[in-house]
N, C-alpha and C. Protein backbone atom coordinates (compact mmCIF):
# COMPACT_ATOMS: atom_id res chain seq x y z
N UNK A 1 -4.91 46.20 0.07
CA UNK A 1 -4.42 46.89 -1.08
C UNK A 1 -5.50 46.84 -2.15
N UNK A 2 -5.70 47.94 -2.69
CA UNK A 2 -6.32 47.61 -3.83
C UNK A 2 -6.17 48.20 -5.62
N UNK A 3 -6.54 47.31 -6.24
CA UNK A 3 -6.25 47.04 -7.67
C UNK A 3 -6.78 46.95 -8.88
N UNK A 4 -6.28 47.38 -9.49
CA UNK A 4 -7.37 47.11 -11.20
C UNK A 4 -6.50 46.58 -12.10
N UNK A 5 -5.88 45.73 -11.52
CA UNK A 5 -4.98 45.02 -12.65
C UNK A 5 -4.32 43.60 -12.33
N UNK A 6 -3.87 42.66 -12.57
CA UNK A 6 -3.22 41.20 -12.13
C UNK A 6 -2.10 41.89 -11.46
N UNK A 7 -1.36 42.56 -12.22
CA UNK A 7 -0.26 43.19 -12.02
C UNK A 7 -0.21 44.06 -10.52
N UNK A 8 -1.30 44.29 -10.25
CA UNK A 8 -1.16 45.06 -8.99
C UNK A 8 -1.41 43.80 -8.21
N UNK A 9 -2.43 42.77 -7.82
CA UNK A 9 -2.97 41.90 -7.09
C UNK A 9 -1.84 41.26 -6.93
N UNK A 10 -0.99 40.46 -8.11
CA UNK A 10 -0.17 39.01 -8.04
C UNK A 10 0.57 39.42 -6.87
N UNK A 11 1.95 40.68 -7.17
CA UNK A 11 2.55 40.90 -6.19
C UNK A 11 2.00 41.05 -4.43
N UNK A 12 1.15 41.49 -4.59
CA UNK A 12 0.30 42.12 -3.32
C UNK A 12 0.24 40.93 -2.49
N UNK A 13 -0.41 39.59 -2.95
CA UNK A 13 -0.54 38.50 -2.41
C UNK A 13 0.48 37.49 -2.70
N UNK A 14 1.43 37.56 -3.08
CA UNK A 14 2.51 37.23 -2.86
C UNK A 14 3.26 37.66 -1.32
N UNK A 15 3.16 38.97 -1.55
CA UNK A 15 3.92 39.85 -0.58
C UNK A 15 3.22 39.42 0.84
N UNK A 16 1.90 38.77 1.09
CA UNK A 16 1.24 38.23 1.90
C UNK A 16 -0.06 39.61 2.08
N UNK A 17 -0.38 40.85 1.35
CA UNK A 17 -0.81 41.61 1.39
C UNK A 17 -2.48 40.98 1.07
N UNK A 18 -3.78 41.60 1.89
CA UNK A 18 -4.95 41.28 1.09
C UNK A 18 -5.27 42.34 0.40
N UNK A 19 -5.39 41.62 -0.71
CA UNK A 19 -5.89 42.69 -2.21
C UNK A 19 -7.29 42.30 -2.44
N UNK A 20 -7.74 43.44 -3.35
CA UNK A 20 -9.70 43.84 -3.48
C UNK A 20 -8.90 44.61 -4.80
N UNK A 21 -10.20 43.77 -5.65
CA UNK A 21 -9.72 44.07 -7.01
C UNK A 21 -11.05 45.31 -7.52
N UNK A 22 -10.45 46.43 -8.50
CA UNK A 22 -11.46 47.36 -8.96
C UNK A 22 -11.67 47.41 -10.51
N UNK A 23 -12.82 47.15 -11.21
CA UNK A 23 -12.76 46.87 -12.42
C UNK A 23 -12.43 47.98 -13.75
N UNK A 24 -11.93 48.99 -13.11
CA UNK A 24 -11.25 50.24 -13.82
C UNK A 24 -10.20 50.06 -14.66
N UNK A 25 -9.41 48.82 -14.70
CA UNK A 25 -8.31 49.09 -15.59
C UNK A 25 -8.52 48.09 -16.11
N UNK A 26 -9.39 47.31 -16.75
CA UNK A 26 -9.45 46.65 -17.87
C UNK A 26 -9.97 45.09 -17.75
N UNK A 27 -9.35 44.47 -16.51
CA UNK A 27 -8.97 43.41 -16.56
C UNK A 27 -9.91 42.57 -15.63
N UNK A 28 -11.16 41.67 -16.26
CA UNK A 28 -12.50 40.83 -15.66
C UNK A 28 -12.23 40.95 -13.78
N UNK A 29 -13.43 40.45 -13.47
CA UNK A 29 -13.48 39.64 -12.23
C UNK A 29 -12.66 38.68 -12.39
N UNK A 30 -12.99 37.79 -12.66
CA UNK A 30 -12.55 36.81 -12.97
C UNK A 30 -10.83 36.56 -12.82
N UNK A 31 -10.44 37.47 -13.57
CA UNK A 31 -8.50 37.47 -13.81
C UNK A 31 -8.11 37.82 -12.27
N UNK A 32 -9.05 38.63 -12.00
CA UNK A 32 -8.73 39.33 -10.74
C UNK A 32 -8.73 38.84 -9.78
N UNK A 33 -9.68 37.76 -9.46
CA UNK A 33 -9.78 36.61 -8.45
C UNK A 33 -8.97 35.87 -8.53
N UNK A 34 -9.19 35.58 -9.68
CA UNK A 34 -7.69 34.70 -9.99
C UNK A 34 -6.25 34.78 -9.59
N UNK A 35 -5.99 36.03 -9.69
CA UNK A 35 -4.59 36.56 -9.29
C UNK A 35 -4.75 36.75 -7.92
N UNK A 36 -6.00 36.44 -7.21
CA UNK A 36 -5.62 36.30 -5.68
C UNK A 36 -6.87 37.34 -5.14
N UNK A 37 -7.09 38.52 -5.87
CA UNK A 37 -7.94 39.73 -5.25
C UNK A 37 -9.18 38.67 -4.15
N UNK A 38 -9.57 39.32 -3.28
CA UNK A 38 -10.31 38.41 -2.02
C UNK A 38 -11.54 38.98 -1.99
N UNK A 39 -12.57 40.04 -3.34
CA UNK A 39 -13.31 40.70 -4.12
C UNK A 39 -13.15 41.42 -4.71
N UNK A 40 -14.21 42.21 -5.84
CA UNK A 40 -14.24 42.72 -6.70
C UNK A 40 -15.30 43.78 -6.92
N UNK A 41 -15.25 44.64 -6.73
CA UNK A 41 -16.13 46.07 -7.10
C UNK A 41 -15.82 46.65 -8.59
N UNK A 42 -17.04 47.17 -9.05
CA UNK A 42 -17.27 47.89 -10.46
C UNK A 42 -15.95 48.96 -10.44
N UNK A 43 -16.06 49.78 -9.35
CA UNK A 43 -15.18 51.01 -9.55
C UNK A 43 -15.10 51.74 -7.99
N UNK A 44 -14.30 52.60 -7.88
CA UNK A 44 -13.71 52.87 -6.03
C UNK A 44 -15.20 53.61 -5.68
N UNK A 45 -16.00 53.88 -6.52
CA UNK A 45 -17.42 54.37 -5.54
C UNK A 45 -18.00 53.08 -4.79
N UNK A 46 -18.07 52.37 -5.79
CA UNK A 46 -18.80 51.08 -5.07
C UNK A 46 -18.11 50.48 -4.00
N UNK A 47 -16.74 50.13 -4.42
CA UNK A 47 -16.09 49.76 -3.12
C UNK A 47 -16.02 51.01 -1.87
N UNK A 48 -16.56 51.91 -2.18
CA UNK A 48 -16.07 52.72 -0.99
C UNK A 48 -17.69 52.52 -0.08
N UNK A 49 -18.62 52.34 -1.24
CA UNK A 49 -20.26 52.35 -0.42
C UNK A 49 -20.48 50.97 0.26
N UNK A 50 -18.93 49.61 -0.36
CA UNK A 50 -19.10 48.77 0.54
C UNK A 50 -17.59 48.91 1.61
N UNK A 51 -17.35 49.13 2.26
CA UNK A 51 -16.17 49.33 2.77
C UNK A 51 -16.37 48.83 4.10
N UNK A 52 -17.34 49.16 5.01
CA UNK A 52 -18.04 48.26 5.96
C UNK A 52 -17.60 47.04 6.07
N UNK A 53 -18.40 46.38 4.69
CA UNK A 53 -18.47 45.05 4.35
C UNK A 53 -17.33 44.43 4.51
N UNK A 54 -16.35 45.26 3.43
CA UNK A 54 -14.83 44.56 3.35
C UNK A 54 -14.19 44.56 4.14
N UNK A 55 -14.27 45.56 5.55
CA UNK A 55 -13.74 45.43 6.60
C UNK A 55 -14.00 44.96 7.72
N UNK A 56 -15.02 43.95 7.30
CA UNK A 56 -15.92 42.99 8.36
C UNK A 56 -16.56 43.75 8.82
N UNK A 57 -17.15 44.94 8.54
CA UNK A 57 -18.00 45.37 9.84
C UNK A 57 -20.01 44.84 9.15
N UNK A 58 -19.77 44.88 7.98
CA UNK A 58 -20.82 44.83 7.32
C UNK A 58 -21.71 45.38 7.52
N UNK A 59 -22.92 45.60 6.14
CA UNK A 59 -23.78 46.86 5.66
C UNK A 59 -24.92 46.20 5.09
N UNK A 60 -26.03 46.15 5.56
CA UNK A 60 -27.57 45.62 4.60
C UNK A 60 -27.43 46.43 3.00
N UNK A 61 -26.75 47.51 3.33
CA UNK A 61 -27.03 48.66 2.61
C UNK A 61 -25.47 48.14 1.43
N UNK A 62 -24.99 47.80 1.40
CA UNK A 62 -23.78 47.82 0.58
C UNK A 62 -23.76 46.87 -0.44
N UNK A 63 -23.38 47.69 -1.72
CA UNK A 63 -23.58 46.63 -2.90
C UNK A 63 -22.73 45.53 -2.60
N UNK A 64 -23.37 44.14 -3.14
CA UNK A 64 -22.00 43.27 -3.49
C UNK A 64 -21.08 43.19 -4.19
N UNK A 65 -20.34 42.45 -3.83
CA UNK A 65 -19.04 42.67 -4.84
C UNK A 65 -19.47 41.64 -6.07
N UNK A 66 -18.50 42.52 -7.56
CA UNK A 66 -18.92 41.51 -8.18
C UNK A 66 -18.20 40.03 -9.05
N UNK A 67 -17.46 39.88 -7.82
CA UNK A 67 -16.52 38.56 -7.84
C UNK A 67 -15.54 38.43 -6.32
N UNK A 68 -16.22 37.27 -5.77
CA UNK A 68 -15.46 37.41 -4.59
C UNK A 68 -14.56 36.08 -4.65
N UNK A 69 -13.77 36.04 -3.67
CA UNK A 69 -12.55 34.30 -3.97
C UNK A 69 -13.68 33.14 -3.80
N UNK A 70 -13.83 32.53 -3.82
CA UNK A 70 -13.89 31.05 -3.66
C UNK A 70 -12.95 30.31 -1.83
């Protein structure tokens, strides 16, 4: 699932869903990890040029994210 807000993430990973947080609606890396997101992209271009990545297939070529969990 993915999100630009706590509000979208909390539930998501609650719900047992993996969420990828997008920094479009306001709210840090940081909050976003926090609330569970399992990374973090600038905005859905970037996550889409890493999408590879996030779906394990991985990319030399794909930006990083810029907050991933711990």
């Amino acid at each position: 699932m993915v999100g630009d807000s706590v509000y979208d993430i909390q539930p998501a990973t609650r719900a047992g869903v993996v969420a990828i947080g997008l920094l479009s609606g306001g709210a840090g890396a940081a909050e976003l990890t926090d609330a569970g997101a399992i990374a973090v992209y600038e905005d859905a271009c970037a996550l889409l040029d890493a999408l590879d990545d996030v779906l394990g297939g991985g990319s030399a070529d794909a930006p990083p994210a810029v907050g991933r969990a711990a």
